[in-house]
PDB file of N, CA and C in Angstrom:
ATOM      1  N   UNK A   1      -0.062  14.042  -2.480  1.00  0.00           N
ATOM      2  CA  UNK A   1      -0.123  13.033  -1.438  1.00  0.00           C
ATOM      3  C   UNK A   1       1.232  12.351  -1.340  1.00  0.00           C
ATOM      4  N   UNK A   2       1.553  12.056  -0.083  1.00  0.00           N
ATOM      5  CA  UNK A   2       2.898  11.126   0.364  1.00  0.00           C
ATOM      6  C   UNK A   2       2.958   9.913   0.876  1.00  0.00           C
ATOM      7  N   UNK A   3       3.021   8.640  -0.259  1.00  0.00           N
ATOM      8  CA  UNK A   3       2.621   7.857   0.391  1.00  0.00           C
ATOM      9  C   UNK A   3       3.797   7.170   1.249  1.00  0.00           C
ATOM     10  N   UNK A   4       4.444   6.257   2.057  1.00  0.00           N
ATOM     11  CA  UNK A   4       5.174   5.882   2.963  1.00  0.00           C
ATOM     12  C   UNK A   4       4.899   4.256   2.755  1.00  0.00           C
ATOM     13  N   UNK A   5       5.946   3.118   2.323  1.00  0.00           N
ATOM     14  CA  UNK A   5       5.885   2.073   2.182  1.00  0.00           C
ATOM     15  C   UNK A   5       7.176   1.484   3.074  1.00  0.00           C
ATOM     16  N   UNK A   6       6.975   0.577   3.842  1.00  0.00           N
ATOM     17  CA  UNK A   6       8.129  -0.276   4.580  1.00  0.00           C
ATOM     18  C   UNK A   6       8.535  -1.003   3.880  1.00  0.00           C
ATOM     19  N   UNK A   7      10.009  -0.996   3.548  1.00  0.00           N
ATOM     20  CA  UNK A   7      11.096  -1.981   2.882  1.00  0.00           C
ATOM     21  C   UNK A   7      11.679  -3.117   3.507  1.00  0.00           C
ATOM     22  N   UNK A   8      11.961  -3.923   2.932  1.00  0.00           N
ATOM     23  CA  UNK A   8      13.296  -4.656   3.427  1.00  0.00           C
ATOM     24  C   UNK A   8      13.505  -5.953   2.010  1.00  0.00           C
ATOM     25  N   UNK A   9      14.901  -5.567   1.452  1.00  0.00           N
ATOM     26  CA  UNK A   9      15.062  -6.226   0.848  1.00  0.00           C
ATOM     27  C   UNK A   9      14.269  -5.824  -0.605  1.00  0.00           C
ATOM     28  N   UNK A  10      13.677  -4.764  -0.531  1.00  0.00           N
ATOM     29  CA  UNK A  10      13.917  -4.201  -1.991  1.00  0.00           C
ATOM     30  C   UNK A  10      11.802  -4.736  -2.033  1.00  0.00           C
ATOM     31  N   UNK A  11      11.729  -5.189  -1.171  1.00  0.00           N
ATOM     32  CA  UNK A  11      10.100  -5.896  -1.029  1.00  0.00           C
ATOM     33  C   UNK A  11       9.302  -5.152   0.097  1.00  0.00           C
ATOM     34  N   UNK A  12       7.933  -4.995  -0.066  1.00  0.00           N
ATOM     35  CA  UNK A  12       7.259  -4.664   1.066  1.00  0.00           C
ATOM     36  C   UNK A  12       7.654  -5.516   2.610  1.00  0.00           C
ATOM     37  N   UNK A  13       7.828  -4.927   3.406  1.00  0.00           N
ATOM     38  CA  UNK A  13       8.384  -5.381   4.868  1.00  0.00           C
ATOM     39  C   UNK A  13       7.232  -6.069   5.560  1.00  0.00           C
ATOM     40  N   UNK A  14       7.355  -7.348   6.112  1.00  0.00           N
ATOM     41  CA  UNK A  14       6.491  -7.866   6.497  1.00  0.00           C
ATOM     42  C   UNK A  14       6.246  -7.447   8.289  1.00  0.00           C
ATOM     43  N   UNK A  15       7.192  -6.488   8.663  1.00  0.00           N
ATOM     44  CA  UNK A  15       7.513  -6.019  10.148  1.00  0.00           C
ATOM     45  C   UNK A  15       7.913  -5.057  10.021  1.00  0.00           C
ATOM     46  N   UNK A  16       6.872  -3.781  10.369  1.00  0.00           N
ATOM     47  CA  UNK A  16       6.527  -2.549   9.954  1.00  0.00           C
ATOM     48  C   UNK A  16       7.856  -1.513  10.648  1.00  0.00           C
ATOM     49  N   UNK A  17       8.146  -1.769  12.041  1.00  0.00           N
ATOM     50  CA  UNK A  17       8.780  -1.344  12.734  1.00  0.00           C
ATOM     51  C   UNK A  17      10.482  -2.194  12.875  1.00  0.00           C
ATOM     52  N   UNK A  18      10.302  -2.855  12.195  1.00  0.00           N
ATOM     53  CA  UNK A  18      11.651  -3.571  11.950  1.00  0.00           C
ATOM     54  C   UNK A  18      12.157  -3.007  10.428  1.00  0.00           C
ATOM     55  N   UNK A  19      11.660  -2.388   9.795  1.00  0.00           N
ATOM     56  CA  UNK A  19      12.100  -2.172   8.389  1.00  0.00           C
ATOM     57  C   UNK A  19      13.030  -1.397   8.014  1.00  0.00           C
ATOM     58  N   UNK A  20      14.197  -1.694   6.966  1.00  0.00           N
ATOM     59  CA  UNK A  20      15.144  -1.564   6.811  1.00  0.00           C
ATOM     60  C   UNK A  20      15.192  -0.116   6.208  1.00  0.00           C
ATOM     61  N   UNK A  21      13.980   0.010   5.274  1.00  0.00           N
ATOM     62  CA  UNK A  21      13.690   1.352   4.591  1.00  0.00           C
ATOM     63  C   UNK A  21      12.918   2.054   4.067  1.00  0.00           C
ATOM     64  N   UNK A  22      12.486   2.988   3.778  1.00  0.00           N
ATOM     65  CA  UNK A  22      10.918   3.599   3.273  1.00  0.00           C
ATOM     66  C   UNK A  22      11.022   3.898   2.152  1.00  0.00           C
ATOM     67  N   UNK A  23      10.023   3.502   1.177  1.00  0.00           N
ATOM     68  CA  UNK A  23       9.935   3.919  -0.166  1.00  0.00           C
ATOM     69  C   UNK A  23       8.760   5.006   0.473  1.00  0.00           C
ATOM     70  N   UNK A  24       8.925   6.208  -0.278  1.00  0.00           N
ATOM     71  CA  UNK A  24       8.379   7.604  -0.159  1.00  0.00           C
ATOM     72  C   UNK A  24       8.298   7.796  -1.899  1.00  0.00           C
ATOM     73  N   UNK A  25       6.892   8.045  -1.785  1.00  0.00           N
ATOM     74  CA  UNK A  25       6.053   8.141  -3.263  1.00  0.00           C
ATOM     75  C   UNK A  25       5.389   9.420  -3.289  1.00  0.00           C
ATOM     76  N   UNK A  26       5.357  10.401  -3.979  1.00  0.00           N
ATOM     77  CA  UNK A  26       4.671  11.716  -4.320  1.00  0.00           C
ATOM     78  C   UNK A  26       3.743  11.197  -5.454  1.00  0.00           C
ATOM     79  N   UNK A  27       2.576  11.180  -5.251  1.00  0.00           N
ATOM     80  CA  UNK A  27       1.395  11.263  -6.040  1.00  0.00           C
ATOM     81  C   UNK A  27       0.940  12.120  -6.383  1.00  0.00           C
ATOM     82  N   UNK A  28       0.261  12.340  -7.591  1.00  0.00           N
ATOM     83  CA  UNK A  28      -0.767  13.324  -7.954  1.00  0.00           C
ATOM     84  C   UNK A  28      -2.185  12.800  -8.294  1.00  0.00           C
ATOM     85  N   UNK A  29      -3.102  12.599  -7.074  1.00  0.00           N
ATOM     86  CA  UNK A  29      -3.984  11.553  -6.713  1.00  0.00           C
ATOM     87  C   UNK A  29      -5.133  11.934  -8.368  1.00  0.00           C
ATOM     88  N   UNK A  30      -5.224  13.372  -8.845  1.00  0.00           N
ATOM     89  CA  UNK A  30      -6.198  13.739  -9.528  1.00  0.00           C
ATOM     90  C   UNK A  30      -5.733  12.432 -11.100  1.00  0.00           C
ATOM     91  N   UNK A  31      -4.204  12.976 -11.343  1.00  0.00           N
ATOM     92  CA  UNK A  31      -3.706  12.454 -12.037  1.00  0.00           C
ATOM     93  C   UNK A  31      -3.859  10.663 -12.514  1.00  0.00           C
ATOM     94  N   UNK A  32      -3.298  10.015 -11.046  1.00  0.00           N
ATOM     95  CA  UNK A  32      -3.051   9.224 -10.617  1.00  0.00           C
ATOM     96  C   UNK A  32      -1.718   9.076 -11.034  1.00  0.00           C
ATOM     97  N   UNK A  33      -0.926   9.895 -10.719  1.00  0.00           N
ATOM     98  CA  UNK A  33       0.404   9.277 -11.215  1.00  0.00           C
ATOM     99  C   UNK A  33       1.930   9.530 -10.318  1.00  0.00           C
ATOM    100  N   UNK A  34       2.484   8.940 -10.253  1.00  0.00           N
ATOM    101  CA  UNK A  34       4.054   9.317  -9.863  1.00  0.00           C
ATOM    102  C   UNK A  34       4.657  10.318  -9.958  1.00  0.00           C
ATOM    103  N   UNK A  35       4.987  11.403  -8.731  1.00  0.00           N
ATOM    104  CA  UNK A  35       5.848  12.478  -9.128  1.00  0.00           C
ATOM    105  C   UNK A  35       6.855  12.461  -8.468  1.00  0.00           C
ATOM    106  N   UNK A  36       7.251  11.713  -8.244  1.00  0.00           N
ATOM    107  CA  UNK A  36       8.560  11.330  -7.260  1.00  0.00           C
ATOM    108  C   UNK A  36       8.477  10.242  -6.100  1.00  0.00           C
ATOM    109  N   UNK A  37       9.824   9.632  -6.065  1.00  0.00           N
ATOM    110  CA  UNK A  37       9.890   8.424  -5.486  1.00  0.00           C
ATOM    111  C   UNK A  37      11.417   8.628  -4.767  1.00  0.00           C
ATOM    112  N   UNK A  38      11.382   8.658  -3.402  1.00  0.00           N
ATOM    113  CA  UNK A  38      12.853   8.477  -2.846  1.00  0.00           C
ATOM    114  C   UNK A  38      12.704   6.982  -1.878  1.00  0.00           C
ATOM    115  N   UNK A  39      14.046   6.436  -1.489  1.00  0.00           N
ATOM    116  CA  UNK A  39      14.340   5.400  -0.672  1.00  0.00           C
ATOM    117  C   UNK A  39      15.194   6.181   0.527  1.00  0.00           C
ATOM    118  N   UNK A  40      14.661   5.960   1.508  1.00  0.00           N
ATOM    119  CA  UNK A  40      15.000   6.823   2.739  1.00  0.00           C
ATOM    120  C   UNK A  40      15.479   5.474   3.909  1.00  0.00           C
ATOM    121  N   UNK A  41      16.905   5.545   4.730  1.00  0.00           N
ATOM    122  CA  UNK A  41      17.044   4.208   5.827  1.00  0.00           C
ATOM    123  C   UNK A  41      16.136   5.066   6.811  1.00  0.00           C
ATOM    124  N   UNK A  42      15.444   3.349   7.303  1.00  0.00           N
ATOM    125  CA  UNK A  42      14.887   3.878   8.270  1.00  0.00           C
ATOM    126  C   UNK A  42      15.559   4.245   9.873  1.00  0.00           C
ATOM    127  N   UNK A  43      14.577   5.093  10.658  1.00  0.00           N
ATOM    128  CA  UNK A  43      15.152   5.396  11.916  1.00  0.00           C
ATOM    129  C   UNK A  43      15.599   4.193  12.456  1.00  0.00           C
ATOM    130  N   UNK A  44      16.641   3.843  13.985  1.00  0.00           N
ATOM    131  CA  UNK A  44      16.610   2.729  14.491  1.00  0.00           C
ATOM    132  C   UNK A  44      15.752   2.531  15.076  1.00  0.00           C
ATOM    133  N   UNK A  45      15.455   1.197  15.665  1.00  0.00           N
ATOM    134  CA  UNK A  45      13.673   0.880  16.360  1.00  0.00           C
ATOM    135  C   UNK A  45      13.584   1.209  17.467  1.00  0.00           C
ATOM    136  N   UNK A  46      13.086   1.947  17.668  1.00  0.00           N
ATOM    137  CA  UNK A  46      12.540   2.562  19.508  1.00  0.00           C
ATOM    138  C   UNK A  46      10.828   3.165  19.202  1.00  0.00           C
ATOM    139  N   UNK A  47      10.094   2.198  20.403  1.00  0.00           N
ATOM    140  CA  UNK A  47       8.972   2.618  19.956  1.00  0.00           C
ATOM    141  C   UNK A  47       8.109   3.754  20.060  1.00  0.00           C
ATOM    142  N   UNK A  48       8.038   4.170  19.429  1.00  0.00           N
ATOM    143  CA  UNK A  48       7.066   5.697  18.909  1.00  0.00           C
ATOM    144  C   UNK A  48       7.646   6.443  17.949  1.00  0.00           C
ATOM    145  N   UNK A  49       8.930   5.792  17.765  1.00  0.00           N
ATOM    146  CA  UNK A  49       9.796   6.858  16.823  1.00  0.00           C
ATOM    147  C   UNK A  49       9.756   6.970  15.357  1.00  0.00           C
ATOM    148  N   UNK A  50       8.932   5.834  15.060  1.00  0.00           N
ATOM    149  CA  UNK A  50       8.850   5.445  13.107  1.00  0.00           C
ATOM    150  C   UNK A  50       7.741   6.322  12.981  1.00  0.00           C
ATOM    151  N   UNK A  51       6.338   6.363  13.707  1.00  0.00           N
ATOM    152  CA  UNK A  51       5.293   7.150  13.424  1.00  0.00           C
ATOM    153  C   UNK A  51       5.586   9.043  13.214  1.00  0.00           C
ATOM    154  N   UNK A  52       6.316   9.325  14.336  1.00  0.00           N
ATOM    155  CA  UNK A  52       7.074  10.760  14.425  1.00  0.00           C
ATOM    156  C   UNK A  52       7.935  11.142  12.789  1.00  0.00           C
ATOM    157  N   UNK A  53       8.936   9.701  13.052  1.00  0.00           N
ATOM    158  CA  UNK A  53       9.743  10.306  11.639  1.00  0.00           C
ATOM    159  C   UNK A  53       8.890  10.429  10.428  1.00  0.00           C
ATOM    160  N   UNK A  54       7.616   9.878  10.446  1.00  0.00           N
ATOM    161  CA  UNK A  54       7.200   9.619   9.200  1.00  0.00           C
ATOM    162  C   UNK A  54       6.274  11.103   8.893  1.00  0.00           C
ATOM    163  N   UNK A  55       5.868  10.955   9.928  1.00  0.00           N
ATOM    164  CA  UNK A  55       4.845  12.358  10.209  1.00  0.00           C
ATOM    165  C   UNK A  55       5.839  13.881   9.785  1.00  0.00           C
ATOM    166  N   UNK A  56       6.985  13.782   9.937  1.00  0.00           N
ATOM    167  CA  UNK A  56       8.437  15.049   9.794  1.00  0.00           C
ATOM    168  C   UNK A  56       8.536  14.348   8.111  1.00  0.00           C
ATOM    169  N   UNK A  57       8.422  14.000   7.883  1.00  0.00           N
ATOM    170  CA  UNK A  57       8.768  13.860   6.286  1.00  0.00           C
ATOM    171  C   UNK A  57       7.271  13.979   5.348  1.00  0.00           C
ATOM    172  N   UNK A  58       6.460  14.495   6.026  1.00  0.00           N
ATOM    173  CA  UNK A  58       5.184  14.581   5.320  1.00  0.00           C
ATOM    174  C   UNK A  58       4.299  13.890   4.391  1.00  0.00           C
ATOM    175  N   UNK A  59       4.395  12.376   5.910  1.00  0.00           N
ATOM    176  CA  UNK A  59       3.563  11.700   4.922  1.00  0.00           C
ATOM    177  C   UNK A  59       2.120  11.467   5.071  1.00  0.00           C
ATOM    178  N   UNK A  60       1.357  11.468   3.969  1.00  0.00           N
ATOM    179  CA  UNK A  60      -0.003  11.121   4.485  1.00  0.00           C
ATOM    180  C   UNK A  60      -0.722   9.836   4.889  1.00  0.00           C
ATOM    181  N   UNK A  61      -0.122   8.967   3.668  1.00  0.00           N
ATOM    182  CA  UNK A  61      -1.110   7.687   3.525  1.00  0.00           C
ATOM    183  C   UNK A  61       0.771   6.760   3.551  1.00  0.00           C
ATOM    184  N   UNK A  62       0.447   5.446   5.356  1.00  0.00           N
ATOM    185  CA  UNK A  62       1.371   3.874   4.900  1.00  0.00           C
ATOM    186  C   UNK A  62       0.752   2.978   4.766  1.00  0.00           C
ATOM    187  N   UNK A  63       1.083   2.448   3.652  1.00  0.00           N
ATOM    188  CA  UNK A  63       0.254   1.520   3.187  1.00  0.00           C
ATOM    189  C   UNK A  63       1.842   0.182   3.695  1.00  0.00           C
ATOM    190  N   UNK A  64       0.982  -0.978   4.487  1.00  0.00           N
ATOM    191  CA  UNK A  64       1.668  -1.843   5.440  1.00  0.00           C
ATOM    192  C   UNK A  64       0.983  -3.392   5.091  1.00  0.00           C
ATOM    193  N   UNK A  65       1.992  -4.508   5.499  1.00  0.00           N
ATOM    194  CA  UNK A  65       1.471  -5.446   5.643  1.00  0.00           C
ATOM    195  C   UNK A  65       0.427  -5.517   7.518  1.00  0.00           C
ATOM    196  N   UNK A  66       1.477  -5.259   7.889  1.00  0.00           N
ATOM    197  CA  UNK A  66       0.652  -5.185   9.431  1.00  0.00           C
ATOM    198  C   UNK A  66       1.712  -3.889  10.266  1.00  0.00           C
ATOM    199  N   UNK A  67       0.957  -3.361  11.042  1.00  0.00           N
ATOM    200  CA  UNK A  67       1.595  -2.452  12.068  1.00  0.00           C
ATOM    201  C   UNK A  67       1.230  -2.634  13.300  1.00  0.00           C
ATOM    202  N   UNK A  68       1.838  -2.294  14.918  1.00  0.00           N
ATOM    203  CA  UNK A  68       1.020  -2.618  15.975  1.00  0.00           C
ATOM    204  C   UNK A  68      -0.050  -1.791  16.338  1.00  0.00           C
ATOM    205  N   UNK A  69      -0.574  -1.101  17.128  1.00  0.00           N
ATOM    206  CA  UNK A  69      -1.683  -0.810  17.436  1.00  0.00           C
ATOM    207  C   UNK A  69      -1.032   1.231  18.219  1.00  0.00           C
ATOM    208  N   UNK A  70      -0.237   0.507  18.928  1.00  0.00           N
ATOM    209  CA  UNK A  70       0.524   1.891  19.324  1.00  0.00           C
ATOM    210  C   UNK A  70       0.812   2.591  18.083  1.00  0.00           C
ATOM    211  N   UNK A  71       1.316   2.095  17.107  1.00  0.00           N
ATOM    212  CA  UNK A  71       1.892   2.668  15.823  1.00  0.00           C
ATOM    213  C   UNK A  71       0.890   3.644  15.458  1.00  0.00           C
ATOM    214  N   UNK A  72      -0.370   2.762  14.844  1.00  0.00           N
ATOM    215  CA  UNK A  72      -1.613   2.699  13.853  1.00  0.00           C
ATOM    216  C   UNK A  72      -2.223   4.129  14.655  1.00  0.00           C
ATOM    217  N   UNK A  73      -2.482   4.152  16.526  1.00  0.00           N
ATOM    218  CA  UNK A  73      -2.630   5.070  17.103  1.00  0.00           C
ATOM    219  C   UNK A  73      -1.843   6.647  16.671  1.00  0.00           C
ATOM    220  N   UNK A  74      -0.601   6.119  16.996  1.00  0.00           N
ATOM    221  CA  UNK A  74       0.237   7.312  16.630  1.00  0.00           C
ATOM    222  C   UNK A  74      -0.048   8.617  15.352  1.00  0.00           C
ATOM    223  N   UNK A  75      -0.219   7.547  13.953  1.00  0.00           N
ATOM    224  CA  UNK A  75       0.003   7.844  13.096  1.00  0.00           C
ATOM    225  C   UNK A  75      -1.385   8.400  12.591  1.00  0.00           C
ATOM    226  N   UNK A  76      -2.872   7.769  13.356  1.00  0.00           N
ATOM    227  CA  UNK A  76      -4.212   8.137  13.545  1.00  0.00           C
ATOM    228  C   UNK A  76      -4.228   9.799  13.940  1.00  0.00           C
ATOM    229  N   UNK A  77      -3.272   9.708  14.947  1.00  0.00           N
ATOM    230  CA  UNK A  77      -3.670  10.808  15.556  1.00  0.00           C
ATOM    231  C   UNK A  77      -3.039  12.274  14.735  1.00  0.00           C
ATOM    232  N   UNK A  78      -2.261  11.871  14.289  1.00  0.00           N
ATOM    233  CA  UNK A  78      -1.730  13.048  13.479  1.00  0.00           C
ATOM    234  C   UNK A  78      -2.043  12.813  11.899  1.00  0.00           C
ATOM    235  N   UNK A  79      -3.583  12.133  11.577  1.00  0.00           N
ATOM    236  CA  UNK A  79      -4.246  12.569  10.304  1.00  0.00           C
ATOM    237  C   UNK A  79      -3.781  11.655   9.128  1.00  0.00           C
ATOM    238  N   UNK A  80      -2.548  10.685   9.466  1.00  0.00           N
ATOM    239  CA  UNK A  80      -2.220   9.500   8.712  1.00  0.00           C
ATOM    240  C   UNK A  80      -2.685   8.525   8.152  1.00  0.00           C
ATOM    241  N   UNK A  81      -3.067   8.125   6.800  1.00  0.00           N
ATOM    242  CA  UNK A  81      -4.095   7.312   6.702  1.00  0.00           C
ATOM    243  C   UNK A  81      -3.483   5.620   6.617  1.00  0.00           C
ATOM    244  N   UNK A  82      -3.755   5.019   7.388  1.00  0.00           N
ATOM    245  CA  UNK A  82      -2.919   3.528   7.357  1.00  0.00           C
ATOM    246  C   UNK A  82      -3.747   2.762   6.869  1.00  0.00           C
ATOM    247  N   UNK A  83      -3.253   2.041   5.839  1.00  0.00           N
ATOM    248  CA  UNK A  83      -3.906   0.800   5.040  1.00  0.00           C
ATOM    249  C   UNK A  83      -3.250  -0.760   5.451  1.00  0.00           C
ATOM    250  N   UNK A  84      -3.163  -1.642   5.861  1.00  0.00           N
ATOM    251  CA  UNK A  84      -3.062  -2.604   6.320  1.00  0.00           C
ATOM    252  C   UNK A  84      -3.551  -3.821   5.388  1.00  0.00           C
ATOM    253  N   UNK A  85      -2.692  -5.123   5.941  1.00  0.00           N
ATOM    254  CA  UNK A  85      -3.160  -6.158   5.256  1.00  0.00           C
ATOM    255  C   UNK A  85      -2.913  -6.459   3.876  1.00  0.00           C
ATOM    256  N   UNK A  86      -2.111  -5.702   2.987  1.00  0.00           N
ATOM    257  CA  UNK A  86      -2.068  -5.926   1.775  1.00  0.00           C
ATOM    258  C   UNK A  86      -0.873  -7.238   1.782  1.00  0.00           C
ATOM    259  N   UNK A  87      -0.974  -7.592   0.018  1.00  0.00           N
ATOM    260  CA  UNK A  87      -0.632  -8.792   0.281  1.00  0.00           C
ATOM    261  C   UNK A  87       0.177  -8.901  -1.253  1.00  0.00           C
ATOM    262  N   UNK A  88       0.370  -7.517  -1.759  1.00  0.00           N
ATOM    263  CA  UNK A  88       1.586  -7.481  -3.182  1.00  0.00           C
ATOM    264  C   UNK A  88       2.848  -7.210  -2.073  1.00  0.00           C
ATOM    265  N   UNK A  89       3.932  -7.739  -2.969  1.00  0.00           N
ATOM    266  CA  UNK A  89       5.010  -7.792  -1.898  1.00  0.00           C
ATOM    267  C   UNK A  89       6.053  -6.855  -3.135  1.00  0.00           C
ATOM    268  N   UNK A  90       5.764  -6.532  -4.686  1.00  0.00           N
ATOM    269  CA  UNK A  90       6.535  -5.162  -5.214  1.00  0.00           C
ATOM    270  C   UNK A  90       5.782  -3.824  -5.229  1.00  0.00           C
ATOM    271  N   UNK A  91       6.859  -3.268  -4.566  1.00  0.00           N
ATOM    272  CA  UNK A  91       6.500  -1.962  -4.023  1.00  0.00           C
ATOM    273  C   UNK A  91       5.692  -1.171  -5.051  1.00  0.00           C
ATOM    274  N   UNK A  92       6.293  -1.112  -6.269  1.00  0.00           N
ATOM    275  CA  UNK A  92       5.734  -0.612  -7.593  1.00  0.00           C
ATOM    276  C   UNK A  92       4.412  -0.921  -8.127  1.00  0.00           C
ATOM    277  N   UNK A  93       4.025  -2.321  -8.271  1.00  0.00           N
ATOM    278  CA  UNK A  93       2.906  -3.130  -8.427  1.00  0.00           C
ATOM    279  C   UNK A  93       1.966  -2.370  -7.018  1.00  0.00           C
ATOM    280  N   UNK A  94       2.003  -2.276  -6.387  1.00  0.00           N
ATOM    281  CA  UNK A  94       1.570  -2.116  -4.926  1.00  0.00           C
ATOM    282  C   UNK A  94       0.995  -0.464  -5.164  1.00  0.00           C
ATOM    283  N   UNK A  95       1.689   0.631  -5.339  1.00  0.00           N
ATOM    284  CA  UNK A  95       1.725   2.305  -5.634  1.00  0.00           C
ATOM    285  C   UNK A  95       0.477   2.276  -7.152  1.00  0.00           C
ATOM    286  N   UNK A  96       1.105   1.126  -7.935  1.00  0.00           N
ATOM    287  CA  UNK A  96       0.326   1.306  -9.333  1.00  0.00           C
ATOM    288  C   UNK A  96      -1.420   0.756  -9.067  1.00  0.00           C
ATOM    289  N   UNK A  97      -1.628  -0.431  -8.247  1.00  0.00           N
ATOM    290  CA  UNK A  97      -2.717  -0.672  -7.698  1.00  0.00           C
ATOM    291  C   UNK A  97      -3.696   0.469  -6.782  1.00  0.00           C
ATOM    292  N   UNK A  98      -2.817   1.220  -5.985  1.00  0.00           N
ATOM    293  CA  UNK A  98      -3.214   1.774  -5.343  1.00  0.00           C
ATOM    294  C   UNK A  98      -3.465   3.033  -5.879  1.00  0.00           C
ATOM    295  N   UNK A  99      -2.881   3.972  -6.854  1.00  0.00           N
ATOM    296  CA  UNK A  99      -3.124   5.067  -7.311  1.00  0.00           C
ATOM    297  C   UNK A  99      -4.616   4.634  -8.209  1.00  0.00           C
ATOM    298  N   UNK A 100      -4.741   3.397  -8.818  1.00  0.00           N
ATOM    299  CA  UNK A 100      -6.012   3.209  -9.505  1.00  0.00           C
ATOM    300  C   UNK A 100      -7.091   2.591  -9.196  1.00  0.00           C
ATOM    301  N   UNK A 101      -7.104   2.760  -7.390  1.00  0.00           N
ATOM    302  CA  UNK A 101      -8.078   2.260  -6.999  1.00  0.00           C
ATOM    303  C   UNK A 101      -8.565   0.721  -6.588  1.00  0.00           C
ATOM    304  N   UNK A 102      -7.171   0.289  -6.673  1.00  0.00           N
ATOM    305  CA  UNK A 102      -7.483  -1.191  -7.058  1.00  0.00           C
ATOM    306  C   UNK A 102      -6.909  -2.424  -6.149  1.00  0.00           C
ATOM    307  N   UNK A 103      -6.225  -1.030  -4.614  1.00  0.00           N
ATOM    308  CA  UNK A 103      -5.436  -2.220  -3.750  1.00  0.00           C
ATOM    309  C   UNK A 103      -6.196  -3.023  -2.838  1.00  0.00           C
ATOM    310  N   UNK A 104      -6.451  -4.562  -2.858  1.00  0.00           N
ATOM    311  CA  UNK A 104      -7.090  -4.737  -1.862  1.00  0.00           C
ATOM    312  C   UNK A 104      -6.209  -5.011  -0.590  1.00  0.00           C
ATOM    313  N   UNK A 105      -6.807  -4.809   0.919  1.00  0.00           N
ATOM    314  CA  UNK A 105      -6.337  -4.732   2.173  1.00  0.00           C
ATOM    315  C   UNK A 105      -6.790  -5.742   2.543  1.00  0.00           C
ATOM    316  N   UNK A 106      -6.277  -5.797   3.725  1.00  0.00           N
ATOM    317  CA  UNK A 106      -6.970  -7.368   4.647  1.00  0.00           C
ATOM    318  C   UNK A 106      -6.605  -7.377   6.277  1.00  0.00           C
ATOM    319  N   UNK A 107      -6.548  -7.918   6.772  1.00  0.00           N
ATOM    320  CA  UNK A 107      -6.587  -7.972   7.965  1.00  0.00           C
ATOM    321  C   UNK A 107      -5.196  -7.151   8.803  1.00  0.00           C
ATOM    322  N   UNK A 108      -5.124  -6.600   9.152  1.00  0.00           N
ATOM    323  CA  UNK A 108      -3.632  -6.044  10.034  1.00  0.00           C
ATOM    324  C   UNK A 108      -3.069  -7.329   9.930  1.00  0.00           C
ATOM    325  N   UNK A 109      -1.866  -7.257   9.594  1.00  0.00           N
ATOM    326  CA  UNK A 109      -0.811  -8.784   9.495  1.00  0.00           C
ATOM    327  C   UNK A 109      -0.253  -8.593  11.107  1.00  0.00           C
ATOM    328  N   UNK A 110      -0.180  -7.996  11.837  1.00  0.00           N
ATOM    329  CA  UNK A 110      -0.387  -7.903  13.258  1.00  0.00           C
ATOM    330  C   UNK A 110      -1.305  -8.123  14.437  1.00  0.00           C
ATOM    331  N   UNK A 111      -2.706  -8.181  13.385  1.00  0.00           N
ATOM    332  CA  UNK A 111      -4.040  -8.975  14.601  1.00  0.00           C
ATOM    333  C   UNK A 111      -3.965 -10.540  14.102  1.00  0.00           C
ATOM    334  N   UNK A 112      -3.395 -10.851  13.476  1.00  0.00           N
ATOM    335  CA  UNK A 112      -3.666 -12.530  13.219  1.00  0.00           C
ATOM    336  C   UNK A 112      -2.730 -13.353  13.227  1.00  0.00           C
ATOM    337  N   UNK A 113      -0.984 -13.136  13.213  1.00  0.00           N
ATOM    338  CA  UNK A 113      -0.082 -13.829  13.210  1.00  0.00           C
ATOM    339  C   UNK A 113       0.407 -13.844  14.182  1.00  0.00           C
ATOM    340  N   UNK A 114      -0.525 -13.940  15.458  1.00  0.00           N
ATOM    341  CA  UNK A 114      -0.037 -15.691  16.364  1.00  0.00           C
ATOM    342  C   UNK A 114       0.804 -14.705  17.172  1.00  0.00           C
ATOM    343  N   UNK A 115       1.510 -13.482  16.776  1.00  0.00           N
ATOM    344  CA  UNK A 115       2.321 -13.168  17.671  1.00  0.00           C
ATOM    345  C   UNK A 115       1.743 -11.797  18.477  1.00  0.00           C
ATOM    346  N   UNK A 116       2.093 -10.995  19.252  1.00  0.00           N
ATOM    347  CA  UNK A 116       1.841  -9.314  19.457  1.00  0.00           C
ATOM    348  C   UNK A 116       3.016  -8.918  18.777  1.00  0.00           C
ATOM    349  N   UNK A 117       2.136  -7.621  17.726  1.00  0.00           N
ATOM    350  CA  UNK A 117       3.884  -7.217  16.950  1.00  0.00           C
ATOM    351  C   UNK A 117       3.750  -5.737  18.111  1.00  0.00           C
ATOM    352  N   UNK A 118       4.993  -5.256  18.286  1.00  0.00           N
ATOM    353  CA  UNK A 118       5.075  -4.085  19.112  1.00  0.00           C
ATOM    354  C   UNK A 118       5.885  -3.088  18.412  1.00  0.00           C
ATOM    355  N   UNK A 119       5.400  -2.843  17.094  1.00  0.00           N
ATOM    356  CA  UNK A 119       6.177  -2.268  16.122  1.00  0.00           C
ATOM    357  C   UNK A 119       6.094  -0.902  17.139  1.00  0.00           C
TER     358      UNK A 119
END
């Protein structure tokens, strides 16, 4: 499995489509463990283009604070599993929760903060 995390600043990105960079995690879900980890810059922002690049680097599962809805679509449609709402902000802490079952999610940080995000 490939998981896909938005950066900025070395922290989970609170603006999915604004993010500076992707932590890209190789799991071995049976395992639960780490088989590789790269930091990739992200594309520049034009919208539809983060879901595409992510999909060409073979990822399965982004786990996000919030994404927009076009995104979440995008990335739906080509078998992507998007987790939303989380609320650890180290990437590591965040992969280690999540390989053991243990991340909780919450609301798209994009349906509730007041703004439309158009990631």
């Amino acid at each position: 499995m490939r998981i896909a995390i938005p950066l900025s600043g070395g922290q989970i990105s609170q603006h999915f489509g604004h993010s500076e960079k992707f932590l890209f995690v190789d799991a071995d879900m049976k395992q639960r463990t780490v088989i590789g980890k790269s930091v990739e810059e992200a594309p520049d922002h034009v919208p539809g283009r983060l879901p595409k690049w992510l999909v060409e680097h073979g990822v399965d599962t982004v786990i996000a604070v919030g994404l927009g809805a076009r995104a979440r679509d995008l990335l739906s449609a080509s078998s992507v599993k998007v987790l939303t709402g989380v609320s650890i902000a180290d990437p590591d802490v965040l992969i280690s929760e999540f390989l053991n079952d243990r991340l909780e999610t919450g609301a798209n940080g994009c349906d509730h903060s007041g703004h439309a995000c158009h990631h």
